[in-house]
Protein backbone atom coordinates (compact mmCIF):
# COMPACT_ATOMS: atom_id res chain seq x y z
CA UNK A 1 101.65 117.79 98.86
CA UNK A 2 97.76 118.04 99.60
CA UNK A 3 97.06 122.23 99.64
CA UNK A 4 94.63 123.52 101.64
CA UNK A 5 94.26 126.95 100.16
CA UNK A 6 92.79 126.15 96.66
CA UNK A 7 90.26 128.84 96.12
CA UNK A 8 88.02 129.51 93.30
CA UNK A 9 89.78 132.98 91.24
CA UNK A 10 87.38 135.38 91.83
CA UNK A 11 88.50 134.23 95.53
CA UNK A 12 89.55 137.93 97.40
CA UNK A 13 92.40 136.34 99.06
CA UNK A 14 93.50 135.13 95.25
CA UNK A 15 93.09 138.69 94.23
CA UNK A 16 94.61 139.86 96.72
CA UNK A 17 98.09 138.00 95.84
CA UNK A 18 97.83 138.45 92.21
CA UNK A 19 97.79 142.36 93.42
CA UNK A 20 100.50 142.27 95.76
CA UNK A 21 102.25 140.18 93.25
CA UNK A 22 101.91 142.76 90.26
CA UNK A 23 103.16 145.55 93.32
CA UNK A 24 106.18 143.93 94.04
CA UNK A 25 107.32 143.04 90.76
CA UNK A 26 106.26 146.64 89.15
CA UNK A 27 104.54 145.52 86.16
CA UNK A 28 104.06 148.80 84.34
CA UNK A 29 101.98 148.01 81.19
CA UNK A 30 99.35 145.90 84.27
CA UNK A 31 97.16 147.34 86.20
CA UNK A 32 95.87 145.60 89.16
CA UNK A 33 92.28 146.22 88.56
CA UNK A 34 92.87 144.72 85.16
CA UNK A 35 93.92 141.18 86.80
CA UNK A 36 91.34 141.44 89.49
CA UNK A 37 88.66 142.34 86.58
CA UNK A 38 90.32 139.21 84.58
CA UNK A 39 90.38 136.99 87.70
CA UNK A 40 86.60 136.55 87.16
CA UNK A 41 86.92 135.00 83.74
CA UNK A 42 88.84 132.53 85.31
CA UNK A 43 86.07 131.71 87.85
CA UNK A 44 84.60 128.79 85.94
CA UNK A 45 88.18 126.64 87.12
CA UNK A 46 87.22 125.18 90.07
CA UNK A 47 90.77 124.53 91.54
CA UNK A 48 93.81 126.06 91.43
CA UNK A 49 96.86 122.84 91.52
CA UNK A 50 96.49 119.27 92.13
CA UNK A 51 93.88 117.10 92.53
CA UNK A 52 91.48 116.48 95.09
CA UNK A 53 92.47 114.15 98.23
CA UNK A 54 89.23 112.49 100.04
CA UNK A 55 90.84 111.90 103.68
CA UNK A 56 91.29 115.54 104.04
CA UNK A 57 89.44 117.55 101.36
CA UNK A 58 86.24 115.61 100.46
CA UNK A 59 86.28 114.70 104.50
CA UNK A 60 86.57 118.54 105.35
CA UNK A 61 83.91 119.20 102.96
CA UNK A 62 81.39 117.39 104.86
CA UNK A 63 82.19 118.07 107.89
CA UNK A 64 82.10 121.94 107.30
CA UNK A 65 78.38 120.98 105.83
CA UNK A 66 76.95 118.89 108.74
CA UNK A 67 76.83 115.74 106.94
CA UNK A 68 78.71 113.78 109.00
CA UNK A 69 76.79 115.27 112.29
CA UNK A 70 76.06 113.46 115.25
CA UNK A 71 71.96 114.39 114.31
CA UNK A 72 72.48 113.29 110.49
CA UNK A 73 74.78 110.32 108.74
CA UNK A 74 77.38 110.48 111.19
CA UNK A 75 74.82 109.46 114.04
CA UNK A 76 75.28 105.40 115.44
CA UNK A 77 73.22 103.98 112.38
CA UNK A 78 73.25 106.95 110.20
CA UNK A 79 70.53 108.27 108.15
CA UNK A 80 68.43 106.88 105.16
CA UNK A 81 70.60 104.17 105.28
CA UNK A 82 73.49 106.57 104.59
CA UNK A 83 76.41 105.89 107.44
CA UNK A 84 79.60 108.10 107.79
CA UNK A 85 81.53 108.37 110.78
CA UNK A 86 81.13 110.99 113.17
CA UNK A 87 83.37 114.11 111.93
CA UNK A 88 84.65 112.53 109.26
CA UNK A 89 87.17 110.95 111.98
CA UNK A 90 87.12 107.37 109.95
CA UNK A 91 88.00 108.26 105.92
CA UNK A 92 88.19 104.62 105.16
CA UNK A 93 84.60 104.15 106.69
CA UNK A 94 83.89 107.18 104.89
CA UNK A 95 85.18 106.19 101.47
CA UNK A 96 83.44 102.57 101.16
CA UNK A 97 79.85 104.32 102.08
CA UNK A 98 80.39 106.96 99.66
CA UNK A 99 81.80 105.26 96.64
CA UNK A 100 81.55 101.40 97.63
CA UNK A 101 78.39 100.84 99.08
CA UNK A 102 75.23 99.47 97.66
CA UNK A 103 77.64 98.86 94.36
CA UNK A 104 78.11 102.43 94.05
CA UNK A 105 75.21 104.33 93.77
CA UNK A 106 75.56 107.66 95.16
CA UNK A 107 78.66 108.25 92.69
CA UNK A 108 78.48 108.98 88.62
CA UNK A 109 81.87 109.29 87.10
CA UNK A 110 80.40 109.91 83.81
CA UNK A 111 77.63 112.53 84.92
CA UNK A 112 78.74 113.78 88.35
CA UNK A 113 76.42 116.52 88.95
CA UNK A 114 73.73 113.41 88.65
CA UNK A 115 75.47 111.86 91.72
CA UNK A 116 73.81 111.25 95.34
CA UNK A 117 76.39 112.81 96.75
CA UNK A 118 76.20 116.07 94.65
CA UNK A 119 72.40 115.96 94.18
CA UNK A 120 70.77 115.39 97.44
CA UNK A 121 72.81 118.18 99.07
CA UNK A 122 72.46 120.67 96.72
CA UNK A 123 68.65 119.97 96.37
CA UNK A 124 68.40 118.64 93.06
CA UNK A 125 66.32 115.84 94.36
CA UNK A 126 64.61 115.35 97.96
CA UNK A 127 66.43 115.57 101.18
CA UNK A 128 65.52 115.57 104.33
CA UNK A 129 68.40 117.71 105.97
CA UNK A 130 67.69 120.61 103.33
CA UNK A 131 70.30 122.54 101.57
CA UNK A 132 73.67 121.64 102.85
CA UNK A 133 75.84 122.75 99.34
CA UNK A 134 75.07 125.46 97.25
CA UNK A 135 75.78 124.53 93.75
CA UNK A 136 77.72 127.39 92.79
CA UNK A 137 80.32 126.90 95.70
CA UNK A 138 83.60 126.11 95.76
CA UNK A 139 82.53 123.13 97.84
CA UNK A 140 80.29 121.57 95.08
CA UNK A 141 83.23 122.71 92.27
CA UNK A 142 86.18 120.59 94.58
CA UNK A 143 83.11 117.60 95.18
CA UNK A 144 82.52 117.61 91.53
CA UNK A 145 85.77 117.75 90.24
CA UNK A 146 86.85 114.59 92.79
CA UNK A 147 84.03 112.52 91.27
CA UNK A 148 85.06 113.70 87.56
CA UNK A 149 88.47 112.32 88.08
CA UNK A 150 87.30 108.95 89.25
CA UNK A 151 86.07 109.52 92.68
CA UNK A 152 90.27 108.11 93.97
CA UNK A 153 90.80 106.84 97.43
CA UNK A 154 93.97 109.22 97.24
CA UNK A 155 95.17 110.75 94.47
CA UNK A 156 98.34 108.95 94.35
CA UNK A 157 98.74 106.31 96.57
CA UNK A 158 102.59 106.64 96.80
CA UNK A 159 101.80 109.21 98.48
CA UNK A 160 99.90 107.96 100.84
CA UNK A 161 102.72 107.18 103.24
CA UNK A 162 104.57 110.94 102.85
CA UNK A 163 101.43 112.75 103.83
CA UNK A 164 101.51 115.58 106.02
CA UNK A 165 99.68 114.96 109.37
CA UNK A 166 97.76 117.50 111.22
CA UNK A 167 99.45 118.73 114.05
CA UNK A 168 97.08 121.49 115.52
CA UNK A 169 94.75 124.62 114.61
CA UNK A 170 94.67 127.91 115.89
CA UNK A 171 91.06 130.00 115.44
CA UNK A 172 92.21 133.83 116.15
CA UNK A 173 90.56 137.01 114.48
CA UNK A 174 91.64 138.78 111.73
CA UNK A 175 94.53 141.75 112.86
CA UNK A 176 91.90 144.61 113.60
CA UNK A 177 92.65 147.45 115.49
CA UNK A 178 89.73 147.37 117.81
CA UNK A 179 91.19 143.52 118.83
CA UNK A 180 93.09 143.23 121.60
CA UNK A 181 94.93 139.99 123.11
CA UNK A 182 94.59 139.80 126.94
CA UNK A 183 94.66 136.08 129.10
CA UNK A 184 91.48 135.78 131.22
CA UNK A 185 92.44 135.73 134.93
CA UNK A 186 90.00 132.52 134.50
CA UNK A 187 91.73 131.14 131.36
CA UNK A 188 95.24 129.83 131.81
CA UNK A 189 97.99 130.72 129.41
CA UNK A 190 98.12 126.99 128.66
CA UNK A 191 94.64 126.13 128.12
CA UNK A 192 93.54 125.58 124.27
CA UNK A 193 90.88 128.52 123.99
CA UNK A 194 92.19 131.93 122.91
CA UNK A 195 90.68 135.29 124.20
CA UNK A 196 90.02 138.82 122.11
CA UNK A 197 88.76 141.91 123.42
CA UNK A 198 86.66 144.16 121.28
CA UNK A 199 86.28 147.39 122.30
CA UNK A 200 83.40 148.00 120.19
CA UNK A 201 80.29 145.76 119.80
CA UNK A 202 79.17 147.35 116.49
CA UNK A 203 82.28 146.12 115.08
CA UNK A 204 82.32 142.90 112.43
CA UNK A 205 84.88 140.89 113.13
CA UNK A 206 86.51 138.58 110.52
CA UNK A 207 88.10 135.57 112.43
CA UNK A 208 90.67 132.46 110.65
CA UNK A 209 91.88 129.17 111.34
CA UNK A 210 95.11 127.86 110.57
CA UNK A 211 96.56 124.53 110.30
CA UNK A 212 99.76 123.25 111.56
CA UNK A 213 101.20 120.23 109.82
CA UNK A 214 103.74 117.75 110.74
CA UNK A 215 106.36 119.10 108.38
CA UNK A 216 106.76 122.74 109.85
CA UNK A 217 104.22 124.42 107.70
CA UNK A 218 101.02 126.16 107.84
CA UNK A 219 97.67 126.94 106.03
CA UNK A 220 94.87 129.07 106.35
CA UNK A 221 91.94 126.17 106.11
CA UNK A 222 89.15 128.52 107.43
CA UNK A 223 86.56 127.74 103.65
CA UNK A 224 87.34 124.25 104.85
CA UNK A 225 86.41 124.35 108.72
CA UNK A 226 83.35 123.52 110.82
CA UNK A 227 83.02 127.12 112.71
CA UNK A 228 79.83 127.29 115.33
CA UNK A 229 78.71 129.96 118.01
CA UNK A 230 78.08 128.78 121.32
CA UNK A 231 75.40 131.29 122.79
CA UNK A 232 72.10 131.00 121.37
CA UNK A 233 70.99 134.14 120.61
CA UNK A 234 72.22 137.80 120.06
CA UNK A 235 75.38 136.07 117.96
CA UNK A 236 76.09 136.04 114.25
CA UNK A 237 78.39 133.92 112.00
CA UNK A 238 78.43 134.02 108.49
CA UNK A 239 79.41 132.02 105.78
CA UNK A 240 82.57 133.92 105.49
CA UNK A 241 83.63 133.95 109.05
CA UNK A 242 82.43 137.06 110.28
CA UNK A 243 81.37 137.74 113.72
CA UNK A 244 78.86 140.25 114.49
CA UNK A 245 76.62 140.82 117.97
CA UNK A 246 73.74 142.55 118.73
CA UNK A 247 75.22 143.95 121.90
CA UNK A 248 78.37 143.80 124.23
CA UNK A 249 78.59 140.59 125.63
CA UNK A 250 81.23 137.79 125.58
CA UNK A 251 80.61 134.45 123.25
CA UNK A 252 83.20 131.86 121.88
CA UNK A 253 83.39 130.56 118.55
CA UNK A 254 84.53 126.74 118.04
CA UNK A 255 85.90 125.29 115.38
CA UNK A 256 86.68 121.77 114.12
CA UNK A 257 88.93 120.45 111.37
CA UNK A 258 89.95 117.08 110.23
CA UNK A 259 89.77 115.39 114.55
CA UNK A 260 91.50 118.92 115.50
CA UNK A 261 89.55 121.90 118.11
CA UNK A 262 89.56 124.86 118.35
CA UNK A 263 87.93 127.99 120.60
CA UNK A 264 88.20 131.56 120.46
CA UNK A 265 86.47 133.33 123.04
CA UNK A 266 85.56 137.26 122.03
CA UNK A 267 84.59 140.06 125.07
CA UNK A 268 82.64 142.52 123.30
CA UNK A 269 82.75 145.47 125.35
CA UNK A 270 81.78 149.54 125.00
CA UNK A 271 84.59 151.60 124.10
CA UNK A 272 83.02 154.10 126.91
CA UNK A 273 83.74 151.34 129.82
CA UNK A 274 87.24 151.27 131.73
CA UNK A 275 90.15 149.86 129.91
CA UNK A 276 89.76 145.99 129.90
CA UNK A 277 93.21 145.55 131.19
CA UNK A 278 93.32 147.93 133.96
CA UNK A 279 94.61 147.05 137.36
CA UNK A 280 92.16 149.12 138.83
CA UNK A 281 89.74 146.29 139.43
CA UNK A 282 91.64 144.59 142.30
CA UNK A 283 88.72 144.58 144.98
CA UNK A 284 89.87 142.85 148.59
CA UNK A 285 92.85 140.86 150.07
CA UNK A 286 93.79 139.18 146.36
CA UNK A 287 95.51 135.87 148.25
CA UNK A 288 92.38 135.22 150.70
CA UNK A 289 89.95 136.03 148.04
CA UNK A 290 91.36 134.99 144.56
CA UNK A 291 88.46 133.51 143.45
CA UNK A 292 86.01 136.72 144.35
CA UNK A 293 88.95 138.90 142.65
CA UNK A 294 88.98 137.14 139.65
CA UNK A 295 85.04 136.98 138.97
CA UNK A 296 85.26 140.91 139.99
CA UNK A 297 87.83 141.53 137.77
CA UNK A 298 86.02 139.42 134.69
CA UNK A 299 82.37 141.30 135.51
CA UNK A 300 84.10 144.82 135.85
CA UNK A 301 86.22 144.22 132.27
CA UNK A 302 82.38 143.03 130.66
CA UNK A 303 80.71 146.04 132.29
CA UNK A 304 77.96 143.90 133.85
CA UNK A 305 76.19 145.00 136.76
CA UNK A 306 75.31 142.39 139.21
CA UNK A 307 72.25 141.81 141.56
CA UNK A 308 72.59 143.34 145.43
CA UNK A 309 73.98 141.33 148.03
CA UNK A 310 72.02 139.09 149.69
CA UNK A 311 70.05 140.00 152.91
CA UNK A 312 72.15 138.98 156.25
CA UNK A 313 68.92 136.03 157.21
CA UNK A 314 68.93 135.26 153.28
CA UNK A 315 73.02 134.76 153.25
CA UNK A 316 72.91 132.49 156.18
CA UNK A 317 70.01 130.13 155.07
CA UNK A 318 72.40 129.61 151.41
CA UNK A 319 75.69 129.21 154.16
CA UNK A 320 74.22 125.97 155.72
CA UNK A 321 71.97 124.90 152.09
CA UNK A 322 75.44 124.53 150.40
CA UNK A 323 77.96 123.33 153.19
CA UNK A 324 75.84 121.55 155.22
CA UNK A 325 72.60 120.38 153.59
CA UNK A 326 70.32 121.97 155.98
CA UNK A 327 68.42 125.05 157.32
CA UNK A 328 70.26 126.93 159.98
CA UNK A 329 68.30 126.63 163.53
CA UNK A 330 67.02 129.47 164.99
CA UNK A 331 69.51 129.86 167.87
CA UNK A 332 72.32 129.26 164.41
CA UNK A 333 70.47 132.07 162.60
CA UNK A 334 70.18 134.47 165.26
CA UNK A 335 74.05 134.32 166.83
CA UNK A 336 75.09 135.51 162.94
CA UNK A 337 72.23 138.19 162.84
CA UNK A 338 73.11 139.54 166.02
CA UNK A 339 76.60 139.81 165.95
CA UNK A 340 77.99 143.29 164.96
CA UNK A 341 81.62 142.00 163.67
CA UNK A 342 82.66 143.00 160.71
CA UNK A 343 84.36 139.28 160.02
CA UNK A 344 80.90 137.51 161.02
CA UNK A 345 80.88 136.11 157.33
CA UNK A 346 84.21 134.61 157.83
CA UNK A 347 83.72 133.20 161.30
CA UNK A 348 80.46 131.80 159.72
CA UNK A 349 81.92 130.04 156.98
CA UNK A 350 85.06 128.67 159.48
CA UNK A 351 82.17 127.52 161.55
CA UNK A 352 80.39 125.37 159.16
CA UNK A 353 83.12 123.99 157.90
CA UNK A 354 84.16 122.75 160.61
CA UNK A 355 81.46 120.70 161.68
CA UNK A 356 81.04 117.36 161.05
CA UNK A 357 78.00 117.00 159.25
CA UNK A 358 80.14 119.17 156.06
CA UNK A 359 82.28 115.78 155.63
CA UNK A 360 79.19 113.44 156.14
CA UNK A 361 77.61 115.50 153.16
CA UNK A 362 80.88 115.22 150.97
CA UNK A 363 80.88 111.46 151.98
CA UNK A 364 77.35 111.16 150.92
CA UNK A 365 78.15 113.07 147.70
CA UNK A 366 81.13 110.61 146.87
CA UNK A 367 79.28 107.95 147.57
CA UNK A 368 76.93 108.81 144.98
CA UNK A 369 79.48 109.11 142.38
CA UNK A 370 81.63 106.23 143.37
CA UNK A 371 78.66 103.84 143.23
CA UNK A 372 78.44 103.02 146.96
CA UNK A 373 75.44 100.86 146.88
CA UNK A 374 73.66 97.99 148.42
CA UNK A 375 73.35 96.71 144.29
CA UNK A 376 77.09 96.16 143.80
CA UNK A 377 78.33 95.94 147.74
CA UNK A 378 76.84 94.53 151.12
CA UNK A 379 75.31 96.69 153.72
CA UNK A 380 78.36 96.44 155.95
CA UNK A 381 80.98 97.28 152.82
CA UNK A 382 78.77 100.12 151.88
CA UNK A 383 78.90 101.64 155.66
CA UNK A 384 82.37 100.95 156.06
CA UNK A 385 83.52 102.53 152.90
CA UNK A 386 80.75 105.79 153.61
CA UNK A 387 82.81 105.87 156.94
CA UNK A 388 86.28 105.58 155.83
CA UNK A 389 85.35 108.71 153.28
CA UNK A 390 83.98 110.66 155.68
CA UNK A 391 86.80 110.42 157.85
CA UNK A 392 89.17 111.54 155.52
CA UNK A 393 87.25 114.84 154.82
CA UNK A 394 86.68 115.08 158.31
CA UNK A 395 90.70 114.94 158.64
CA UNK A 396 90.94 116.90 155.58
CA UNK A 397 93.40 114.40 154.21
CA UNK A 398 94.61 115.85 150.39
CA UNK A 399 92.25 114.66 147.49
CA UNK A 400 95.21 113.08 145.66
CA UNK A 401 96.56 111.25 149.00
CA UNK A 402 92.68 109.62 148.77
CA UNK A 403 92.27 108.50 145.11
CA UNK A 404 96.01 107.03 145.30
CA UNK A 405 94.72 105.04 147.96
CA UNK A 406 90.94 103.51 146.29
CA UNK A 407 93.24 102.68 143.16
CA UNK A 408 96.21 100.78 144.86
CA UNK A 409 94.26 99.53 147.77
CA UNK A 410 94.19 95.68 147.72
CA UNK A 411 92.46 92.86 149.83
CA UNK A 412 89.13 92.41 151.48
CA UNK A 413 86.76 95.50 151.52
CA UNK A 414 85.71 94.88 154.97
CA UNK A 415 89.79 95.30 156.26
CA UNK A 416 90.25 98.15 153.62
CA UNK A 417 87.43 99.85 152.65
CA UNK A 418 89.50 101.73 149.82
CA UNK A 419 89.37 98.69 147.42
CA UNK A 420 86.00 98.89 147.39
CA UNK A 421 86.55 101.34 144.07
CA UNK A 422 87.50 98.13 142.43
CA UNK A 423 84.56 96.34 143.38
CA UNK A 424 81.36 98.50 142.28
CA UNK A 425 84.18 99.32 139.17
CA UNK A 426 84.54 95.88 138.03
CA UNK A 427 84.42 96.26 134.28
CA UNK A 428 87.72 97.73 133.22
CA UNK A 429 86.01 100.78 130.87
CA UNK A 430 83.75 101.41 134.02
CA UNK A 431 86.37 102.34 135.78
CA UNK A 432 87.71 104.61 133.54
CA UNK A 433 84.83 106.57 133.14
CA UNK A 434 84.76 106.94 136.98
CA UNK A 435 88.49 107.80 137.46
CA UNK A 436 88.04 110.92 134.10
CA UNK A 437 84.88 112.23 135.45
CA UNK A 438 84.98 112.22 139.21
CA UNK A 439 89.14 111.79 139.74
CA UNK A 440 90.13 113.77 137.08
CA UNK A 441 86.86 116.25 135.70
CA UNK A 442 86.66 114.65 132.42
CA UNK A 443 84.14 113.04 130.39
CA UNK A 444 85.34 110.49 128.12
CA UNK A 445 82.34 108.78 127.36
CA UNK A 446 82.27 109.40 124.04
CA UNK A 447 85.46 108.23 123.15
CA UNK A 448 83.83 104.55 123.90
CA UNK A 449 82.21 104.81 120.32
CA UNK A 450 83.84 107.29 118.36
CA UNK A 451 87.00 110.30 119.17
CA UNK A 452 85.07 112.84 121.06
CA UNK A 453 83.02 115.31 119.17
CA UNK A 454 84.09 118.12 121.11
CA UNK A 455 86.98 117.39 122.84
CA UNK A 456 90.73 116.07 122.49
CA UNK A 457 89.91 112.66 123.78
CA UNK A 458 90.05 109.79 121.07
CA UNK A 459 89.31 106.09 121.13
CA UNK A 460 93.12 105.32 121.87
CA UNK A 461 93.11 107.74 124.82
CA UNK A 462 89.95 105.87 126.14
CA UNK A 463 90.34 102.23 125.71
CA UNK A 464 94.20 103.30 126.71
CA UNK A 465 93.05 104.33 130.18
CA UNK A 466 90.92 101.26 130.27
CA UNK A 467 93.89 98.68 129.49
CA UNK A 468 95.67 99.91 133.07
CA UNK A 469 91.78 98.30 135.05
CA UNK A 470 92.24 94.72 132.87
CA UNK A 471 94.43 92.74 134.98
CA UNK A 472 92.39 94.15 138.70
């Protein structure tokens, strides 16, 4: 079966077992520094069991190096005249550039150090993305020894069929005692992005990914896997997948292997601030003010210090910006100024809501997204369907009770304005798009050309969604 853990011998998690190894067997006339000493006379072998397999291996190899990058080969039309597919996510693709193409040029079985594939990343010869592979890794070794033993599709084709599939990976740190596991009031349990605590900034924090396969097992495939740091400064990530900030503050790592994501967010936070999990954050009436108590809670656990309140006249003018797309008049502004209540704020926001320019603003927002134009629909269907939103918000009918209706809604536009969805969404991926991103708060875009980058979505989840818009 294809192994994921094949490590070069002077490898620390290979010394590591050949220690625990001599431990629990007792081996009196070995020492463990004597294996760990000999392990490096061993470091010349570049693999450690069978051979090399391109779908997953060679594939995770350039991924982990950006070669297959949306800004290098694996762009629309590639690079140089080099094409991969984006994230390695095609290995067929993959395998006819590399060792096909142009009748084979960028492989050498008989020299394979002399190969394109070896040679331009490494830096032998010119290349514009720079160094990608050094040439002592044990991702050059694993390239090299594929081309060496004939640059295969697979190594045994009988195989092929019997592979393990990749279920899943999990990115987590490495068990440290400053780490600590807590759900974000903000992060369900069931979303895909872990969260560690780290109650000490100056600490270096080793982090792993492990794979989940198809046939119950698992392997540690962090060498292999595309790790990156969202925030842009004040972060660092080395080759070896260690963390380290500058300063407390909260950052999340991604990482992608073989079409799976990952995330692990990490909270950096002085050991001198309050517990992160205490209770004592709970600020306000939780059930009318969730939302304010979990943001509290988040900034109090992070130790941040936020800006004053707003000014009373300053609070007001933001009120009617955001709900109702206006300025307050000055009769408006003064009735909140001058009255002494204590719940003015909430008799101010009840107020606002509940007049009826707030729904002609959410109309006129929806309209937007839904394509309610002149271009695609005539005057009198683009008034009637700007109405028959409007009035819904203005009723406050349920979000769900109105998309059911502008996706099963049939007949003319004028005598049910709801069908007008189908109309400015004629094309079937169209209207896709539109019911991810504005019915459901996805983007799936990207899936049109190529499984999303960054996401779960594939092409088969895309042009899947698509196939129910055909027959409309």
């Amino acid at each position: 079966m294809p192994v994921f853990h094949r490590f070069a011998a002077d490898s620390a998690i290979l010394q590591g077992w050949l220690v625990a190894l001599i431990a629990l067997f007792s081996f009196e006339s070995i020492r463990a520094e004597e294996v760990v000493g000999n392990a490096d006379s061993l470091s010349n072998a570049t693999m450690i069991g069978e051979g090399i397999e391109f779908a997953e291996e060679v594939s995770a190899i350039l991924t982990k190096a950006g070669c297959n990058s949306g800004t290098c080969h694996g762009s629309l039309y590639g690079k140089g005249g080099f094409r991969l597919s984006l994230k390695g996510q095609d290995p067929d693709l993959d395998y006819r550039s590399i060792v096909e193409d142009l009748s084979g040029r960028r492989i050498d079985t008989s020299d394979p150090a002399s190969s394109l594939l070896l040679a331009k990343p490494t830096g032998t010869i010119a290349h514009q993305g720079g160094l990608r592979i050094r040439p002592d890794s044990i991702e050059w070794k694993n390239l090299h020894r594929w081309i060496s033993e004939g640059a295969k599709r697979e190594v045994d084709t009988d195989r092929t069929s019997s592979s393990r599939k990749l279920l899943s990976i999990e990115l987590d740190v490495v068990e440290s005692a400053q780490a600590l596991e807590q759900q974000s009031v903000l992060t369900p349990e069931s979303g895909a992005v872990r969260e560690r605590w780290i109650v000490n900034p100056r600490e270096t924090i080793p982090i792993r990914c492990v794979a989940r396969w198809d046939d119950g097992t698992e392997s540690d495939v962090t060498p292999w896997t595309k790790l990156e740091v969202t925030s842009l400064s004040g972060v660092h990530l080395s080759d070896d997948a260690r963390v380290r900030v500058d300063y407390a503050m909260d950052t999340t790592i991604t990482a992608f292997f073989l079409g799976c994501h990952a995330a692990l967010r990490l909270n950096f936070v002085e050991p001198t601030q309050p517990p992160p999990f205490s209770n004592s954050f709970a600020g306000g009436d939780l059930a009318a003010n969730w939302i304010d108590h979990s943001i509290d809670t988040r900034v109090a656990k992070l130790g941040l210090v936020l800006e004053p309140e707003a000014a009373p006249e300053t609070w007001i003018r933001r009120l009617y910006l955001t709900v109702l797309g206006r300025l307050p008049t000055i009769a408006e502004q003064s009735a909140y100024l001058d009255d002494p209540s204590e719940d003015r704020d909430s008799r101010a926001i009840d107020r606002v809501l509940s007049d009826s320019q707030y729904a002609s603003l959410l109309a006129l927002k929806w309209s937007d997204v839904l394509r309610n134009e002149p271009k695609a629909m005539s005057e009198k269907g683009v008034s009637l369907w700007f109405e028959w939103l409007r009035n819904h918000f203005q009723e406050d009918t349920p979000l769900p009770a109105m998309m059911k209706q502008m996706l099963t809604s049939m007949g003319s536009t004028y005598e049910s304005p709801a069908a007008s969805f189908h109309r400015t969404h004629r094309d079937p991926t169209a209207a896709a798009e539109a019911v991810g991103q504005v019915f459901l708060g996805i983007r799936m875009q990207c899936a049109k050309c190529h499984n999303h980058p960054f996401d779960v979505w594939t092409q088969d989840d895309y042009y899947g969604l698509s196939a129910f818009f055909v027959p409309i």
